[in-house]
N, C-alpha and C. Protein backbone atom coordinates (compact mmCIF):
# COMPACT_ATOMS: atom_id res chain seq x y z
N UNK A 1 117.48 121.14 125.33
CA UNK A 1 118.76 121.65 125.79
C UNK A 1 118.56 123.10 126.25
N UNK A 2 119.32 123.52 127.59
CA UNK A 2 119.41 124.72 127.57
C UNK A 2 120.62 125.49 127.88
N UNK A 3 120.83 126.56 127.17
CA UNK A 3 121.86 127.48 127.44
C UNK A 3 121.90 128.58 128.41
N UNK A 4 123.14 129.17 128.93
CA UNK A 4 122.96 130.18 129.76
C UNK A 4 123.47 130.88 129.04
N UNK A 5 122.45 132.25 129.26
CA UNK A 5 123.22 133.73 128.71
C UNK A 5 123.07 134.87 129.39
N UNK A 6 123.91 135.79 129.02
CA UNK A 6 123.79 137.07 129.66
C UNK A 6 122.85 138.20 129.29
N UNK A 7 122.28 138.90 129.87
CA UNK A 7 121.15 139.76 129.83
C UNK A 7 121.78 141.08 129.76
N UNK A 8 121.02 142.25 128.90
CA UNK A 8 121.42 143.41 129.18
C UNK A 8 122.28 144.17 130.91
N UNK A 9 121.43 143.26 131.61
CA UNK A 9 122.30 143.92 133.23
C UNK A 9 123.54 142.91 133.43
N UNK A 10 123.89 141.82 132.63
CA UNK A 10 124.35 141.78 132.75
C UNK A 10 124.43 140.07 133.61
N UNK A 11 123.35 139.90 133.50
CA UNK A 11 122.68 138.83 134.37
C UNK A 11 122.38 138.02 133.80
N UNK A 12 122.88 136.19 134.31
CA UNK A 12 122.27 135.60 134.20
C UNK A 12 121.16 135.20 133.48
N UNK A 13 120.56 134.55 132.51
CA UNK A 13 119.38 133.56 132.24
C UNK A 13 119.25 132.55 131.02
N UNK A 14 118.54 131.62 131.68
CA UNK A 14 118.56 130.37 130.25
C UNK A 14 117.26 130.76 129.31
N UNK A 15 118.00 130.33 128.11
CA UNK A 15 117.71 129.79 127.05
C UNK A 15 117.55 128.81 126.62
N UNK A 16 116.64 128.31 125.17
CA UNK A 16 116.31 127.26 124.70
C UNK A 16 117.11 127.75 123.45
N UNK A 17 117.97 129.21 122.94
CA UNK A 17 118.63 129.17 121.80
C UNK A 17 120.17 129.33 122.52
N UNK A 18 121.04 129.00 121.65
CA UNK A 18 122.25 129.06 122.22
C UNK A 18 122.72 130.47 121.45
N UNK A 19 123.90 131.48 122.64
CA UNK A 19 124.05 132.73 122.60
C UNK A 19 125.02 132.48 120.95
N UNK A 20 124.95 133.68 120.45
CA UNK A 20 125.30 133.61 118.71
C UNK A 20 126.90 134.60 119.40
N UNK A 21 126.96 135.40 120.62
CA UNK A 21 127.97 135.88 120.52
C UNK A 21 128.81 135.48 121.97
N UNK A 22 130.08 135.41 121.82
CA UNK A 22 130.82 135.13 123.31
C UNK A 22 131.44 136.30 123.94
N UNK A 23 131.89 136.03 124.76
CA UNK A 23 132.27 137.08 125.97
C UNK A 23 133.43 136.92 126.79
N UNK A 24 134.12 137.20 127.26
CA UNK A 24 135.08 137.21 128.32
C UNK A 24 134.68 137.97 129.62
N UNK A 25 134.00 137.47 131.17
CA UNK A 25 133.10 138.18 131.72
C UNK A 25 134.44 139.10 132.81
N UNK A 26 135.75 138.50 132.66
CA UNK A 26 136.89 139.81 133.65
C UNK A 26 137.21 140.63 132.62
N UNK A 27 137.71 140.10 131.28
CA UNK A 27 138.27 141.27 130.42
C UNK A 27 137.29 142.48 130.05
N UNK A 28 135.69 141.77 130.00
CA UNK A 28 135.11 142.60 129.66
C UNK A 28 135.04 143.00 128.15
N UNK A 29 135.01 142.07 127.12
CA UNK A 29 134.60 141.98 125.72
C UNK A 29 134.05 141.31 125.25
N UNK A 30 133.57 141.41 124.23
CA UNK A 30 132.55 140.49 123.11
C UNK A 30 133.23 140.24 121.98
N UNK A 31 133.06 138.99 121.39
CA UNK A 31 133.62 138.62 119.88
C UNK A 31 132.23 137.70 119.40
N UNK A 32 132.80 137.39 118.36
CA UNK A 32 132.35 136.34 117.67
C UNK A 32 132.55 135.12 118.12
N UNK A 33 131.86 133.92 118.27
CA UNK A 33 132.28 132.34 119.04
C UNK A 33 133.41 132.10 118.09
N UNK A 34 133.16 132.48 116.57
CA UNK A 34 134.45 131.65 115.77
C UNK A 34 135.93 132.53 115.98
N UNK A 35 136.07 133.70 116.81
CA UNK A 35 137.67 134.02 117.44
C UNK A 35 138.55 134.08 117.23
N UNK A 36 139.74 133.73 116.32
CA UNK A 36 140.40 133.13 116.48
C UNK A 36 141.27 133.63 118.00
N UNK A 37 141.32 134.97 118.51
CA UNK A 37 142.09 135.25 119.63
C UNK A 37 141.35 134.22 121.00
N UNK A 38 139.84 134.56 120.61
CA UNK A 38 139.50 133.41 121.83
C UNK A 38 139.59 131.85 121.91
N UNK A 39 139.66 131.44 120.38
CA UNK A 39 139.97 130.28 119.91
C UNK A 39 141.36 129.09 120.67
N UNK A 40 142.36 130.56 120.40
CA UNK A 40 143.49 130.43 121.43
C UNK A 40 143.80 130.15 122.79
N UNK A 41 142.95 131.24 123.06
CA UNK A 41 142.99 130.92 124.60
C UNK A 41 142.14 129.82 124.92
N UNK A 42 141.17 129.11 124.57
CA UNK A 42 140.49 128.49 125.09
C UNK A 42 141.49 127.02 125.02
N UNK A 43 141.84 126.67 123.69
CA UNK A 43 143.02 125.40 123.50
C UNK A 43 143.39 125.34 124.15
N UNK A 44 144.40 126.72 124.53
CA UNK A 44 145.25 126.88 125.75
C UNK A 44 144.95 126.19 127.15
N UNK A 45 144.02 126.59 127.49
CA UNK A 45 143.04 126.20 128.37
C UNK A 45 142.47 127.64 129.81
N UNK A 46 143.03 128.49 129.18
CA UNK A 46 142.18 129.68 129.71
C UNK A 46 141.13 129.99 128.81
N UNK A 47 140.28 131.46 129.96
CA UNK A 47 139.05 131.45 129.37
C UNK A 47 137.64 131.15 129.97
N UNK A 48 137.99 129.94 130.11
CA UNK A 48 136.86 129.07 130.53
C UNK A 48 136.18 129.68 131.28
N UNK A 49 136.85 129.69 132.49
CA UNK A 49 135.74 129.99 134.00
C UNK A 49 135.32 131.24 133.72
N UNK A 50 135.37 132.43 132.99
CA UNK A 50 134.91 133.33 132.69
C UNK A 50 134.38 134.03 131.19
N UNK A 51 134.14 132.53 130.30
CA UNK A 51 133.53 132.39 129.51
C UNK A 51 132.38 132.78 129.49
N UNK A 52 131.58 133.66 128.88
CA UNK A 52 129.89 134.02 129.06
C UNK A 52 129.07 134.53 127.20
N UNK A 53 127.56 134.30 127.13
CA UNK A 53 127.30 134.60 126.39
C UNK A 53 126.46 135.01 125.78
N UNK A 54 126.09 135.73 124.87
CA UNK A 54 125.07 136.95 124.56
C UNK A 54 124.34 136.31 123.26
N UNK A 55 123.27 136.45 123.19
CA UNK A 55 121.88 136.45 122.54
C UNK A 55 122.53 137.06 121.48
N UNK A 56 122.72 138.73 121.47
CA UNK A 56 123.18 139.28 120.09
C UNK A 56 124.15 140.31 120.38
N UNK A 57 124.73 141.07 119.22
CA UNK A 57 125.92 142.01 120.10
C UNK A 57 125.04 143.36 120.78
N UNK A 58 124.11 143.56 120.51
CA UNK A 58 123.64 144.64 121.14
C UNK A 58 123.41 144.61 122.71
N UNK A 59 123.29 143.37 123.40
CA UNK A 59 123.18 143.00 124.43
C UNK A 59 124.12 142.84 124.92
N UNK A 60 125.22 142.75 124.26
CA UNK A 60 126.50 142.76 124.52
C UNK A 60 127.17 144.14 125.11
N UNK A 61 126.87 145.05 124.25
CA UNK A 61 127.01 146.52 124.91
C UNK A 61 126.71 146.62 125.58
N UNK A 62 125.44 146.83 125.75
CA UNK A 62 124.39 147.17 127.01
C UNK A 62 125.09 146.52 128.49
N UNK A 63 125.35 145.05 128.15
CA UNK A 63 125.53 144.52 129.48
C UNK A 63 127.41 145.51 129.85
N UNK A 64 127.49 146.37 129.21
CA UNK A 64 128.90 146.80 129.39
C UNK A 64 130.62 146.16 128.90
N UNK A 65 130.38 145.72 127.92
CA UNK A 65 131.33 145.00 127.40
C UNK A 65 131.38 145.35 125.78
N UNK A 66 133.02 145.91 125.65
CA UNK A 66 133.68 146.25 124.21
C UNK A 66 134.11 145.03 123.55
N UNK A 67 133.76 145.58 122.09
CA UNK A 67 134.81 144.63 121.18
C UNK A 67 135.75 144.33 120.94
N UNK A 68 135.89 143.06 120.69
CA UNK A 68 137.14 142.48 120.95
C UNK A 68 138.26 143.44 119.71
N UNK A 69 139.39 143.28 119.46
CA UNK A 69 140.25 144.13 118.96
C UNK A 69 140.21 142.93 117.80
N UNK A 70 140.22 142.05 117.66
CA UNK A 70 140.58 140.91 116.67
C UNK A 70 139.84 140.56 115.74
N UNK A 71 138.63 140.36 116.55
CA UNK A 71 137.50 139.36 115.44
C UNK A 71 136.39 140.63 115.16
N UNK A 72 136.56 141.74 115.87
CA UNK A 72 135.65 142.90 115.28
C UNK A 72 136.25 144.38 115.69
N UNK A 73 137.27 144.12 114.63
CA UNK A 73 138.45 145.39 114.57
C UNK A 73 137.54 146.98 114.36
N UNK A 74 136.84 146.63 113.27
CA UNK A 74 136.21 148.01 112.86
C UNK A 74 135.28 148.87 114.31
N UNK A 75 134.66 147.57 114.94
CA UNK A 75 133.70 147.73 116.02
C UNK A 75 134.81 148.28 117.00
N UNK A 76 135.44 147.68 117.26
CA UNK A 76 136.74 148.00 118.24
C UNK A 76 137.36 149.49 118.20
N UNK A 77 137.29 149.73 116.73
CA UNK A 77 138.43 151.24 116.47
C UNK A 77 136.94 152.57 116.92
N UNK A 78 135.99 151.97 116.71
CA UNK A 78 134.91 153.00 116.90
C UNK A 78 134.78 153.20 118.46
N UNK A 79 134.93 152.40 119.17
CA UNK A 79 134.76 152.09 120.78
C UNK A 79 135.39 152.81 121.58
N UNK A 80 137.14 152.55 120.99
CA UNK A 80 138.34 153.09 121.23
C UNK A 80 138.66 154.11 120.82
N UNK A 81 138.22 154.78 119.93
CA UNK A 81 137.85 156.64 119.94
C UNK A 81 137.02 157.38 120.81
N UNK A 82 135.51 156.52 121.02
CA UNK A 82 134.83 157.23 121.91
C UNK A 82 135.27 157.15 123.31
N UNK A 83 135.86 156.19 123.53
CA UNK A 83 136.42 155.86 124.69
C UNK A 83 137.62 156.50 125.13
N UNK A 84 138.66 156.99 124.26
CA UNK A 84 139.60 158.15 124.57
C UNK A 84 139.19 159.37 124.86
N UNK A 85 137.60 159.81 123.95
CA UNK A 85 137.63 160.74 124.64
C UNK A 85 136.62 161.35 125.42
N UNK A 86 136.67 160.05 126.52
CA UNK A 86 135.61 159.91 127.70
C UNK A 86 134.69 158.97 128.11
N UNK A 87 133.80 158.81 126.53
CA UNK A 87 133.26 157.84 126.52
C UNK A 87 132.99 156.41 127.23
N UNK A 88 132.46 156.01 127.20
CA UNK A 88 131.94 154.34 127.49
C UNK A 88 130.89 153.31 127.03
């Protein structure tokens, strides 16, 4: 089996392990696959087409994408300080 995941740029490539973290590739965040905010939307049936996913969360940064506010609050409040004041 193979998976697709996202690379530090941000790019594209398969795998033979499946990504441990998910993504939202317009909103531009990372969570955990178990979600419950993405959990939602996906039932819902959004999501999907811009569903993407990361190897680990560090790759997750890199490729330019914050934590989600839900499933990694603490990660989130640290993001959203540096990010008020300037940061990215």
């Amino acid at each position: 089996m193979s998976y697709t995941l996202r690379d530090a740029r941000d790019r594209p490539y398969r795998s033979a392990v499946p990504g441990a973290w998910g993504g939202h590739r317009r909103g531009g965040l990372y969570g955990r696959l178990d979600c419950p905010a993405a959990l939602r939307a996906l039932a819902r049936g959004g999501y999907v087409a811009d569903r993407v996913f990361f190897a680990d969360e560090q790759t997750a940064i890199a490729a330019g994408y914050r934590p989600c506010a839900v499933c990694c609050r603490a990660e989130y409040l640290v993001w959203k300080a540096a990010h008020a004041k300037g940061g990215r």
